[in-house]
Protein backbone atom coordinates (compact mmCIF):
# COMPACT_ATOMS: atom_id res chain seq x y z
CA UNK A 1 0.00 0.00 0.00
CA UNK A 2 2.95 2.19 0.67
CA UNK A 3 4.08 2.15 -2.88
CA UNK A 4 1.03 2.42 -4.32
CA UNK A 5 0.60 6.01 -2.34
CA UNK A 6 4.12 6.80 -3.55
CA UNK A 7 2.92 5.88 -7.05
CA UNK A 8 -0.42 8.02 -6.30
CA UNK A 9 1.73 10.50 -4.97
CA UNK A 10 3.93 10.78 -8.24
CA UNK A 11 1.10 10.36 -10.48
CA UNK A 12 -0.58 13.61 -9.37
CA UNK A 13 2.79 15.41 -9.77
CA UNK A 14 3.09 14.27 -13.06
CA UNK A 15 -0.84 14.63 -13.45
CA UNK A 16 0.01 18.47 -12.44
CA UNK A 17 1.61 19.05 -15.53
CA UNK A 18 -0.17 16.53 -17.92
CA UNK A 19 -3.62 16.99 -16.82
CA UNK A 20 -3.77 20.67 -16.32
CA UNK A 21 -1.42 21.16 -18.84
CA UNK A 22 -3.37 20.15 -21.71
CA UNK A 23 -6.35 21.88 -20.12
CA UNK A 24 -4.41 25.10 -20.59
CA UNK A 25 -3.63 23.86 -23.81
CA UNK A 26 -7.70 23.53 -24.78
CA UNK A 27 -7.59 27.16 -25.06
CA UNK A 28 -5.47 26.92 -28.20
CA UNK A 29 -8.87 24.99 -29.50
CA UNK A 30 -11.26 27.40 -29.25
CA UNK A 31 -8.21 30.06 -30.52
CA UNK A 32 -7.50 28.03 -33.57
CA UNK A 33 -11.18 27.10 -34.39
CA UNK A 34 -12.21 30.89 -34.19
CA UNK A 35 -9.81 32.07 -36.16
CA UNK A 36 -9.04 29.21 -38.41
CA UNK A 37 -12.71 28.70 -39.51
CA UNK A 38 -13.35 24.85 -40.78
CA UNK A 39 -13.65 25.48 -44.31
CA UNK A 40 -9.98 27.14 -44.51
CA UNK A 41 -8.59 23.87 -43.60
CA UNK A 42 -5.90 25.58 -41.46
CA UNK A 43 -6.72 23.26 -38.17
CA UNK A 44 -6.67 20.44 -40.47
CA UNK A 45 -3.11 21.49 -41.40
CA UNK A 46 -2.11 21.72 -37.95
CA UNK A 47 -3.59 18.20 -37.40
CA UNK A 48 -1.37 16.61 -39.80
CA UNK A 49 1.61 18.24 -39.38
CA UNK A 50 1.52 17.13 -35.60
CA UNK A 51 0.86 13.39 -36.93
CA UNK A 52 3.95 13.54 -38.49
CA UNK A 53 5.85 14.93 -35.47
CA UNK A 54 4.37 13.00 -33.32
CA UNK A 55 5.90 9.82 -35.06
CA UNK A 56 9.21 11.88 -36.03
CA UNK A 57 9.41 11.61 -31.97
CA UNK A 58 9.37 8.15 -31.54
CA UNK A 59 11.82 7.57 -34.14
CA UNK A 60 14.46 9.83 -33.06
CA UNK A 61 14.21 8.64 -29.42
CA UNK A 62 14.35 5.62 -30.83
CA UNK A 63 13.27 3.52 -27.69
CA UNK A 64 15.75 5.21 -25.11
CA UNK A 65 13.69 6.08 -22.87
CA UNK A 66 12.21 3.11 -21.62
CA UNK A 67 16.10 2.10 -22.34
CA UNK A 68 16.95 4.55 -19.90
CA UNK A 69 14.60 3.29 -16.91
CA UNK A 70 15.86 -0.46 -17.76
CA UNK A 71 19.60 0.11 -17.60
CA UNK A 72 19.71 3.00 -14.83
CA UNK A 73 17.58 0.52 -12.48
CA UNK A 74 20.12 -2.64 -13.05
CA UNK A 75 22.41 -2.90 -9.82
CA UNK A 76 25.79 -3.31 -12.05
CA UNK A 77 25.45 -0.07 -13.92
CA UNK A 78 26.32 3.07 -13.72
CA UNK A 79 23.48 5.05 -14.09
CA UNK A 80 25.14 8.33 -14.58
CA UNK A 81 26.75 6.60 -17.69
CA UNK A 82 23.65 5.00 -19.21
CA UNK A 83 22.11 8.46 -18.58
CA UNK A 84 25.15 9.77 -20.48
CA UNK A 85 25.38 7.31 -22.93
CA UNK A 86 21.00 7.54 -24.21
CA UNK A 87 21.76 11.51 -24.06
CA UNK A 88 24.57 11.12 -26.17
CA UNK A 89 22.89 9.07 -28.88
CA UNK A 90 19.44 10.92 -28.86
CA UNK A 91 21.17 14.08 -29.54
CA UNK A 92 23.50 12.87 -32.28
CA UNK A 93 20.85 11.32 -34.15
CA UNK A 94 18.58 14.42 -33.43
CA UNK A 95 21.50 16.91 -34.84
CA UNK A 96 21.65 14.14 -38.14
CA UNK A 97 17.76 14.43 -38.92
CA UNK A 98 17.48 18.26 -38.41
CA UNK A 99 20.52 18.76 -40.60
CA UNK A 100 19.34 16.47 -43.45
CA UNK A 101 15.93 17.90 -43.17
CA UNK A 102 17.04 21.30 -43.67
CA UNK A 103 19.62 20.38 -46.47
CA UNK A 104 16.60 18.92 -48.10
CA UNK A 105 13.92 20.95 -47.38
CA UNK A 106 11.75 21.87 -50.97
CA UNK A 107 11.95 18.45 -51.64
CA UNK A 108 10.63 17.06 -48.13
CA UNK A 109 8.10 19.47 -48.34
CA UNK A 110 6.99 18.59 -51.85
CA UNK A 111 6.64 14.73 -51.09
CA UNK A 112 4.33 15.27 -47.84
CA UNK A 113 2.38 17.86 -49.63
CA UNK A 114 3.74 21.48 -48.23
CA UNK A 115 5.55 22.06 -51.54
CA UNK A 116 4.18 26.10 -50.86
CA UNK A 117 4.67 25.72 -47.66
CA UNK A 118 8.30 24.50 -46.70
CA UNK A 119 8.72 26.88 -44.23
CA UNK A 120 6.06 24.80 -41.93
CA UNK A 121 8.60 21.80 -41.94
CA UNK A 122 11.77 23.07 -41.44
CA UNK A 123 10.09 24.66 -38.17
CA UNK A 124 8.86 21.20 -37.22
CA UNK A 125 11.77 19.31 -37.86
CA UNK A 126 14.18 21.79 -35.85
CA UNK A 127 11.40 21.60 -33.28
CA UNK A 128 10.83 17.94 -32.79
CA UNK A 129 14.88 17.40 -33.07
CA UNK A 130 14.96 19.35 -29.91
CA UNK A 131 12.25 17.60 -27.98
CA UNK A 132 13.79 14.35 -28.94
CA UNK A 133 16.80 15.67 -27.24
CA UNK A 134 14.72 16.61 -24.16
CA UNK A 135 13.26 13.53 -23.60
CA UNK A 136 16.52 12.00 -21.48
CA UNK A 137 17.01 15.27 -19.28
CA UNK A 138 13.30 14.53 -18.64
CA UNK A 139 14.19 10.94 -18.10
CA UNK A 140 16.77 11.46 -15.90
CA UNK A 141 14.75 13.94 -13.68
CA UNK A 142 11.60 11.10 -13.44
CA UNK A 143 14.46 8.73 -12.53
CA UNK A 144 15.62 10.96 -9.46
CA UNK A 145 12.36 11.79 -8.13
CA UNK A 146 12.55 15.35 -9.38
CA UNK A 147 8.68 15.49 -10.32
CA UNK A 148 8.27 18.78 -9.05
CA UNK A 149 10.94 20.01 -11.29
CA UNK A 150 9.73 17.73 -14.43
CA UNK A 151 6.28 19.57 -13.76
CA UNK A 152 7.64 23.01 -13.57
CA UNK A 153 9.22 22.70 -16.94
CA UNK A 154 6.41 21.03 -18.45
CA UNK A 155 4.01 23.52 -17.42
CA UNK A 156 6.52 26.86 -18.07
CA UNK A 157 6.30 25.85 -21.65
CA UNK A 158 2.42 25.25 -21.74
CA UNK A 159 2.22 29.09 -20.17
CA UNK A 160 4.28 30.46 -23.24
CA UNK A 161 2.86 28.55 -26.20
CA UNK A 162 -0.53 29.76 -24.62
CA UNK A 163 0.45 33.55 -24.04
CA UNK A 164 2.37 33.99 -27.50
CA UNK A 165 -0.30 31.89 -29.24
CA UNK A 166 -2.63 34.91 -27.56
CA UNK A 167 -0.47 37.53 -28.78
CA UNK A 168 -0.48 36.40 -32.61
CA UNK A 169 -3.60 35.22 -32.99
CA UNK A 170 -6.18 37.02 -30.55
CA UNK A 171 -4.30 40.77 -29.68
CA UNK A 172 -2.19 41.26 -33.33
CA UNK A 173 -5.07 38.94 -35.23
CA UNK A 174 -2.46 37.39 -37.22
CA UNK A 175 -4.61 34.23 -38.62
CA UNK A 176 -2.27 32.21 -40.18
CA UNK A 177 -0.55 28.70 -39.07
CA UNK A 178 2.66 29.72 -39.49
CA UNK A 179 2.56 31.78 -36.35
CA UNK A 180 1.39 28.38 -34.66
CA UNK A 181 4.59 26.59 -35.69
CA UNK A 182 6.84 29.19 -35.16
CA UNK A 183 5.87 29.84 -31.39
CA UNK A 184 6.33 26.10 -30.74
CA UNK A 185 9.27 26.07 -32.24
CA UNK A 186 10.59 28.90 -29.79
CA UNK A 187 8.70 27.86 -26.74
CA UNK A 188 10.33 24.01 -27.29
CA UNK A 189 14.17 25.88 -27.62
CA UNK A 190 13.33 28.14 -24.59
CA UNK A 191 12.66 25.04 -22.21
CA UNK A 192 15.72 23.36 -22.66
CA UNK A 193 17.92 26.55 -21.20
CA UNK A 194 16.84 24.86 -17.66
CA UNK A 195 18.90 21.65 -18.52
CA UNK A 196 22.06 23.41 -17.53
CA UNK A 197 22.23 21.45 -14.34
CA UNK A 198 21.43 17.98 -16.43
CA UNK A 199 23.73 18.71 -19.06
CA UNK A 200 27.03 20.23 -17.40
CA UNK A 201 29.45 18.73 -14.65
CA UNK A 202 29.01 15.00 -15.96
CA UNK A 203 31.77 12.77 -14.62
CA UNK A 204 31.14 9.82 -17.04
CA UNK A 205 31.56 9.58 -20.78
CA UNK A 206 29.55 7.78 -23.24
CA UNK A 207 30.33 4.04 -22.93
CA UNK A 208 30.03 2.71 -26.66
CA UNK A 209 30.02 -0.68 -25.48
CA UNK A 210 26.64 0.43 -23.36
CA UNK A 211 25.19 1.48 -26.04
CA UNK A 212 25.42 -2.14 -28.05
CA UNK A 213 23.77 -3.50 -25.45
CA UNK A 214 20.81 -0.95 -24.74
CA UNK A 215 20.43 -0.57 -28.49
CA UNK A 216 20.03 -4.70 -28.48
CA UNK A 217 16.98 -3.64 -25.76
CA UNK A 218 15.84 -0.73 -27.88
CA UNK A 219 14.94 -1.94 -31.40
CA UNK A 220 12.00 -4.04 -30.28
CA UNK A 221 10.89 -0.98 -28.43
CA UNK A 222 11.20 1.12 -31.18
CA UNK A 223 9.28 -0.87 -33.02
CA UNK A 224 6.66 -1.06 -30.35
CA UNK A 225 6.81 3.08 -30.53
CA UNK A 226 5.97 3.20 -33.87
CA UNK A 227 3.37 0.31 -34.21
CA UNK A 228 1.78 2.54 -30.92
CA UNK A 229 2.06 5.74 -32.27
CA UNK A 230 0.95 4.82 -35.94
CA UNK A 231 -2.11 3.98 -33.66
CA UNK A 232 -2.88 7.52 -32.48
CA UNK A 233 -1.45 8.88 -35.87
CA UNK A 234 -2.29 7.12 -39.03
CA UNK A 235 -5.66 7.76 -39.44
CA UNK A 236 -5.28 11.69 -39.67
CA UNK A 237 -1.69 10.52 -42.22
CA UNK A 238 -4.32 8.37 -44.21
CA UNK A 239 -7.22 10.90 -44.20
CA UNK A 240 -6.10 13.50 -46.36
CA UNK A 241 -5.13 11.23 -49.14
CA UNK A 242 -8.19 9.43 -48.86
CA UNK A 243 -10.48 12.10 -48.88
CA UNK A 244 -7.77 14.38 -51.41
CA UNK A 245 -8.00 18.31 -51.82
CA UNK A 246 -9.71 20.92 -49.38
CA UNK A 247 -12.37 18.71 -48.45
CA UNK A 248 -9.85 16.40 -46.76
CA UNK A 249 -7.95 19.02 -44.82
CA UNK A 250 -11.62 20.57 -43.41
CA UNK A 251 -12.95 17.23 -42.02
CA UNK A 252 -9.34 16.15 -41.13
CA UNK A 253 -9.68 19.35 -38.74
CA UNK A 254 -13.34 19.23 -37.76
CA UNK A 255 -11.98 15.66 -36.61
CA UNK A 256 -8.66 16.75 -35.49
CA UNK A 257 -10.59 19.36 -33.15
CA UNK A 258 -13.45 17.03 -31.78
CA UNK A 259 -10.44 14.64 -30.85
CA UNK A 260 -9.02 17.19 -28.51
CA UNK A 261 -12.39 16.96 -26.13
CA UNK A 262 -11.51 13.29 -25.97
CA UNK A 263 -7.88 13.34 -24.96
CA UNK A 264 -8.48 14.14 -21.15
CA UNK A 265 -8.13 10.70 -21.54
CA UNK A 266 -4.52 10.35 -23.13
CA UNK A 267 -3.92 13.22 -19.96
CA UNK A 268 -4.77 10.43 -17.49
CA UNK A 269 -2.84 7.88 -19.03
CA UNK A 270 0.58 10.06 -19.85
CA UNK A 271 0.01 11.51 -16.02
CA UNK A 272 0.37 7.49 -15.04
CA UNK A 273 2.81 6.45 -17.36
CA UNK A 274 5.13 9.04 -15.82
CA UNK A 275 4.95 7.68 -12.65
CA UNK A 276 4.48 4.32 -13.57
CA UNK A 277 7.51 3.26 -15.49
CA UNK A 278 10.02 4.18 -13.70
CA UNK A 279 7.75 2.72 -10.24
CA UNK A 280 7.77 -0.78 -11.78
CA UNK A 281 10.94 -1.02 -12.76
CA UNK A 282 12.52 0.20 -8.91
CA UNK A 283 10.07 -2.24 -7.93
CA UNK A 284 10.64 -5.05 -9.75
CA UNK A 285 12.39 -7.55 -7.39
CA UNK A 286 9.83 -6.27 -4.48
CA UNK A 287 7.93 -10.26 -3.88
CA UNK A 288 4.73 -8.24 -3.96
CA UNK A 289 4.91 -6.57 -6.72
CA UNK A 290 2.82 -8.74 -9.10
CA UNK A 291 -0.09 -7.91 -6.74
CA UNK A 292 0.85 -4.35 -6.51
CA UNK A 293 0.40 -4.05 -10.26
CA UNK A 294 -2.67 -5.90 -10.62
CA UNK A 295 -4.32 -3.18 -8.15
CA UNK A 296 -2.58 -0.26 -9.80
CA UNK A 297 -4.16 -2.03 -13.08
CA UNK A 298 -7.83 -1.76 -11.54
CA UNK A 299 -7.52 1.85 -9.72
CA UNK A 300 -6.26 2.70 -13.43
CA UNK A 301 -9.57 1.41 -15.00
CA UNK A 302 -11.80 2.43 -12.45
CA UNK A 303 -10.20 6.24 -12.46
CA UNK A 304 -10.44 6.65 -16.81
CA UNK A 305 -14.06 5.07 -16.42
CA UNK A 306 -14.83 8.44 -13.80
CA UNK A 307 -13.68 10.69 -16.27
CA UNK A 308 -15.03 9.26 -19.41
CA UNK A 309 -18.28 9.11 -17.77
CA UNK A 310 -17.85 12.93 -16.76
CA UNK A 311 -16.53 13.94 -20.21
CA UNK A 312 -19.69 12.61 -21.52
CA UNK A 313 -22.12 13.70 -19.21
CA UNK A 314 -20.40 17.47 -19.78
CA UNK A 315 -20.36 17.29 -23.26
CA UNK A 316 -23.00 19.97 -23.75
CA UNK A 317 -20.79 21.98 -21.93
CA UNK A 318 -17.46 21.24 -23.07
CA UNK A 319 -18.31 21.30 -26.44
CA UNK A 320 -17.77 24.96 -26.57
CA UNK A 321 -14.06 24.36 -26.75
CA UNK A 322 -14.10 24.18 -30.04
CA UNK A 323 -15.84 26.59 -32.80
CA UNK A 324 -19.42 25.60 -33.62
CA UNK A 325 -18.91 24.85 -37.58
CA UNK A 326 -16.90 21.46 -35.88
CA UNK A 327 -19.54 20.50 -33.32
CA UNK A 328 -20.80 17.88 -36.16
CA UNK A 329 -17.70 15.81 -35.42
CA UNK A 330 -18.65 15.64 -31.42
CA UNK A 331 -20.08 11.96 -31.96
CA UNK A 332 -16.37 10.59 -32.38
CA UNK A 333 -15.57 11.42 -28.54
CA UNK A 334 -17.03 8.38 -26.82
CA UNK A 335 -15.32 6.09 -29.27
CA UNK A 336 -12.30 8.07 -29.18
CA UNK A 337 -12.24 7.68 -25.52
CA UNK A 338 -12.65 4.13 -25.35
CA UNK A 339 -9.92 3.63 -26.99
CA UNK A 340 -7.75 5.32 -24.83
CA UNK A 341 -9.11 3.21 -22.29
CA UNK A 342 -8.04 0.69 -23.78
CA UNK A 343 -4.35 2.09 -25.02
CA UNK A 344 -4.19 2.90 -21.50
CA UNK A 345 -4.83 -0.94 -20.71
CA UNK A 346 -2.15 -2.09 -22.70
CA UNK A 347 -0.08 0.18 -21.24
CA UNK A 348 -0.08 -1.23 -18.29
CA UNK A 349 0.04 -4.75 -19.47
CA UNK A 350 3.25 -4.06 -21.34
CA UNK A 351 5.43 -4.50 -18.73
CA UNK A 352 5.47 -7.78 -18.71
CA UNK A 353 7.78 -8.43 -21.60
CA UNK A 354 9.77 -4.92 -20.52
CA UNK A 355 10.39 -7.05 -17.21
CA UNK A 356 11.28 -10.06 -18.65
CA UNK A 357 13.45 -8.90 -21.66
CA UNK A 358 10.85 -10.13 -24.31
CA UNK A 359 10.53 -6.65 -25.59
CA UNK A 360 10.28 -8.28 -29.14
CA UNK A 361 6.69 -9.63 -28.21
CA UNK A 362 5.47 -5.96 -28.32
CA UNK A 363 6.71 -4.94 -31.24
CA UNK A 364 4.07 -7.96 -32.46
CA UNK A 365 1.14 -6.91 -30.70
CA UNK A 366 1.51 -3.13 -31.36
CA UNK A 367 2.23 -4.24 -35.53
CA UNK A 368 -1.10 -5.93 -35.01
CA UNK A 369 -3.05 -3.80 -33.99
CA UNK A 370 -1.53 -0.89 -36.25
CA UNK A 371 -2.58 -3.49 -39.08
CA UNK A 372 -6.13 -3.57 -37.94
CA UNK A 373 -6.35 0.58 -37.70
CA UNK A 374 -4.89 1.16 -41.28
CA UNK A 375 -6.95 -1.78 -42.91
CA UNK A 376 -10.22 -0.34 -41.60
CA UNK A 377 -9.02 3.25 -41.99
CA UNK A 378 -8.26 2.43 -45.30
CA UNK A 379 -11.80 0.31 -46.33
CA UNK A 380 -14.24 2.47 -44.21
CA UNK A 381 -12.84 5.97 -44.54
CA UNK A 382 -14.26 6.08 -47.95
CA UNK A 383 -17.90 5.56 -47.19
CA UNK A 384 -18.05 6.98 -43.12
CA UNK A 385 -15.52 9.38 -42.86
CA UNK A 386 -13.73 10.63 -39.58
CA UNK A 387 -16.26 8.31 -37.97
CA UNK A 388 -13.74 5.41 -39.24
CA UNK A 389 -10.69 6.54 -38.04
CA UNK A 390 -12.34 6.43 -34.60
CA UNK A 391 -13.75 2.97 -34.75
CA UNK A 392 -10.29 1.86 -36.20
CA UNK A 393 -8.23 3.39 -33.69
CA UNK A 394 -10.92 1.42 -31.17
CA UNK A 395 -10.05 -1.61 -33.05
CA UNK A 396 -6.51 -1.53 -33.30
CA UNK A 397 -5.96 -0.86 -29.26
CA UNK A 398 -8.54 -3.49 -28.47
CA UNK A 399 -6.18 -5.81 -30.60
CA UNK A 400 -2.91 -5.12 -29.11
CA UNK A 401 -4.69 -5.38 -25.48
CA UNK A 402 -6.02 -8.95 -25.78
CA UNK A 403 -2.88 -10.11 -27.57
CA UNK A 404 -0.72 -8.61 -24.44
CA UNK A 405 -3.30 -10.20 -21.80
CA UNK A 406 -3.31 -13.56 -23.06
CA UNK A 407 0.54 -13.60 -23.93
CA UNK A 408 1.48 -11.97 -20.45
CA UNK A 409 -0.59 -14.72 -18.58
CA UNK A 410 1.99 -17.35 -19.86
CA UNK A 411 5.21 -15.78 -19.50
CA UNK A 412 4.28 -13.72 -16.73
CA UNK A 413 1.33 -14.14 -15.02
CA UNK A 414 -0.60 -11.70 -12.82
CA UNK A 415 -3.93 -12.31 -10.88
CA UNK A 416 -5.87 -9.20 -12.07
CA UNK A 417 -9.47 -8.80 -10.16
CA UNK A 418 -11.35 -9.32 -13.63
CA UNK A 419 -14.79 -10.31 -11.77
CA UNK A 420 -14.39 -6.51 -10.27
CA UNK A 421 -13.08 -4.85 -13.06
CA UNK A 422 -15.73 -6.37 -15.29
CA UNK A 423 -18.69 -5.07 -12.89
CA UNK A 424 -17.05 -1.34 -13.37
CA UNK A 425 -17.12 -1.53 -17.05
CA UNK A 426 -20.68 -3.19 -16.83
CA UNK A 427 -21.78 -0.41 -14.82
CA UNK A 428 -20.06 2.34 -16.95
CA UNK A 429 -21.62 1.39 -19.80
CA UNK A 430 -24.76 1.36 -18.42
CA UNK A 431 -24.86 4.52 -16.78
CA UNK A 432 -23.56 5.98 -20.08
CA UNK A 433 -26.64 4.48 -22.07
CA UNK A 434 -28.02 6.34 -19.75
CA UNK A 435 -26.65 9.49 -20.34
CA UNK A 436 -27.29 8.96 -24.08
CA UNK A 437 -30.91 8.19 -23.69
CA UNK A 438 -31.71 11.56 -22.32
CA UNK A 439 -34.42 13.50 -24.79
CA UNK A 440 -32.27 16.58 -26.28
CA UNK A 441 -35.57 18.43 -25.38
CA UNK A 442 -34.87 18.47 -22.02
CA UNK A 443 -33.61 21.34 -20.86
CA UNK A 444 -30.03 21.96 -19.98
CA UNK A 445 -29.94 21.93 -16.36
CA UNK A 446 -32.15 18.58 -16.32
CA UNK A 447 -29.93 16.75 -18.70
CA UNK A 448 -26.89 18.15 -16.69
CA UNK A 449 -28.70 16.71 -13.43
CA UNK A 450 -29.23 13.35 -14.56
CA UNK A 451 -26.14 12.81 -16.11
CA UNK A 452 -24.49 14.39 -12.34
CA UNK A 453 -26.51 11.90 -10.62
CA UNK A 454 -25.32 9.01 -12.93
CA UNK A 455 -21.45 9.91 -12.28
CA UNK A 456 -21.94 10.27 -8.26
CA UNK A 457 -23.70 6.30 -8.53
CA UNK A 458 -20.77 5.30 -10.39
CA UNK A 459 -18.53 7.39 -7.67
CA UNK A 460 -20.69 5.82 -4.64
CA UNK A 461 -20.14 2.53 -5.77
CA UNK A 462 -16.07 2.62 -6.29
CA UNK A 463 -15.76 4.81 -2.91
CA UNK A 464 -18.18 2.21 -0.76
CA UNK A 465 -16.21 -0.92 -2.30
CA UNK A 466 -12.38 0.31 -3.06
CA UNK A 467 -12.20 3.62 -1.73
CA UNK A 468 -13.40 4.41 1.71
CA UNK A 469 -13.90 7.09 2.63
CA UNK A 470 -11.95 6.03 6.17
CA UNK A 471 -9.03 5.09 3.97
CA UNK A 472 -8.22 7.73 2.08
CA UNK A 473 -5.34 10.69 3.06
CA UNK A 474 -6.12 13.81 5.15
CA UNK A 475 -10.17 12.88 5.57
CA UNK A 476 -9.82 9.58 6.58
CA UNK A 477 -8.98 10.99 10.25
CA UNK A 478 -12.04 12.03 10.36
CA UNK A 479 -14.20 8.92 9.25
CA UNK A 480 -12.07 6.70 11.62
CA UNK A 481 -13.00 8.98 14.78
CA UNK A 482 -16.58 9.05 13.82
């Protein structure tokens, strides 16, 4: 129980800076979708360009950082020479693609379809070299317990995106994507000026015959990286050539922007993936551990199933996030979400071949399911649209999380409280049927009420049977003297 309030602890550190960080972040929404109406295209733009970075990331981090957590945690290592020798290779390899891409710029752009717009990539490409860079410091701070530091930085550079985003767009009404890019690109270079301390007064050197070894470790979890992030990515790659010319780029966006009311989600997960990696690798030779994971596995579950039930019961609200001309997309969220659930899921069942060195076996399950999203992206996007991409997305995480399940319960098994989980996802979904079956002729503050009452059921029932109220922090003094 101890280090599961340690990980609880951590997780609302990191949560700090993931959770309300992209909150912040939903302001750039509503910016973008006021002043980049739906039939420019421009948020589709911005939409696709970050599916490329996004996977650009993965690739030039090439699987060092769960590497990093591996090596750092192994008793005959050095860890201030693995962190030395995964900073040393990130950044070389990040220098190499921001060079080439620059060097080769018209015709990079051309190919991917910027050809009057190469300026857009070269800011991209010097900006997601840098955060591939970043992503060891960052490492390396989650690795020393330095979450309050990790959150600071994280949230400085959500606070500057957000005010120079105001500036251009909203006081200087600039209205064009460029000005999008570019502040990224300076907000990203900014944050890394408060690595000095990471980056200066190293002792060890680069160990090249470290490096064999973690790379050995890392090219099964690259592949992993980009089988998972082809996931999240490929359907808004696959859209636009799909559904070719302006048409493309305006529903890419109107889904693009309806996505963003779903990813409170991804929040949750990335806030518990920070913690969590680096917790069950420490932990790993702990004799409880298998059941401390199985009950971080459920609180997980039971804690997305809260919020997507809130999302959706809020929807009417939170809807005005994004401009009205892209409320027509709003029926993607729930599926969206699911599948986050479920991404977060295998997540958390991953670290059973991580543990045991079999990092190969994700590489298969993640290929799998990025199979299943691109074949129904690529049959279904014809005839429904955005509304494909979300049911593929569902589809290709529910893949990769049954493969994982079944495959981790013979190499290493863990007890999981199925029975339990099962009744919360039961009870979820029912509540949520609910929700849905409310007339839209109600008015607001009736639908709001009922959908309130259905979330503090759901609430009521995980408090009276996992969380009393007697054992939680701070008010649990109370409850015990009553």
């Amino acid at each position: 129980m101890a280090n599961l309030k340690s990980l609880a602890k951590d997780t609302a550190i990191y949560g700090l800076s993931s959770i309300v960080g992209r909150f912040l972040n939903y302001l750039l929404v509503p910016l973008y979708t006021a002043k980049l109406a739906a039939a420019s295209g421009g948020y589709g733009v911005i939409t696709e360009v970050y599916s490329y970075v996004a996977l650009l990331l993965v690739l030039l981090t090439f699987g060092m950082e769960t590497t990093f957590f591996r090596f750092v945690n192994k008793t005959d290592e050095n860890p201030e020479r693995v962190y030395v020798t995964a900073l040393a290779a990130v950044s070389g390899v990040a220098i190499l693609f921001a060079t080439a891409v620059l060097l080769l710029l018209d015709p990079v752009a051309s190919a991917i379809g910027y050809a009057d717009h190469p300026e857009y990539i070269g800011m991209m490409a010097v900006c997601v070299a840098i955060d591939a860079f970043q992503c060891i410091p960052f490492a390396y701070l989650r690795h020393q317990g330095r979450s309050l530091k990790f959150a600071t930085l994280k949230l400085l550079f959500i606070f500057l995106n957000i005010l120079l985003n105001l500036l251009f767009f909203l006081v200087l009404d600039c209205g064009d994507v460029f000005y999008a890019f570019a502040v990224n690109l300076f907000c990203t270079a900014f944050v890394t000026l408060f690595f000095r301390r990471e980056l200066t007064g190293l002792r060890q050197r680069p160990d090249p015959a470290l490096l064999r070894r973690m790379l050995a470790y890392a090219w099964p979890v690259l592949i992993l990286g980009i089988a998972g992030i082809l996931n999240q990515t490929a359907d808004k790659m696959i859209f636009p050539r799909v559904v070719e010319g302006t048409e493309g780029k305006v529903q890419l966006g109107i889904y693009g922007a309806c996505v963003k009311i779903a990813m409170i989600m991804a929040m949750i997960t990335q806030a518990f993936r920070y913690a969590y990696e680096p917790f069950v690798f420490a932990g790993q030779n702990d004799r409880n551990s298998r059941e401390t994971y199985a009950r971080a596995m459920k609180f997980f579950i039971i804690f997305t199933l809260l919020a997507f039930l809130m999302v959706m019961g809020y929807i009417d609200i939170l809807k005005y996030l994004i401009g009205r001309d892209y409320w027509e997309g709003l029926r993607v969220v729930p599926v969206v979400m699911a599948a986050e659930i479920m991404m977060g899921v295998y997540f958390n069942l991953s670290f059973w071949y991580k543990l045991t060195d079999r990092t190969v076996w994700g590489a298969w399950f993640s290929g799998a399911g990025c199979l299943v999203l691109v074949t129904v992206n690529v049959l279904f996007i014809p005839r429904y649209g955005y509304m494909a991409c979300a049911w593929a997305g569902f589809a290709g995480y529910a893949t990769a999380m049954v493969l994982s399940y079944f495959a981790g319960q013979h190499y290493y098994p863990i007890r999981y409280p199925l029975k339990s989980i099962g009744v919360y996802v039961l009870l979820a979904a029912f509540f949520f049927i609910v929700m849905k079956m409310v007339p839209e002729a109600w008015p607001l503050w009736a639908r709001l009420g009922t959908n309130t009452v259905c979330i503090a059921l759901f609430a009521a029932h995980a408090m009276h049977y996992d969380f009393p109220p007697s054992r939680l922090p701070v008010v649990g003094r109370y409850f015990r003297k009553k």
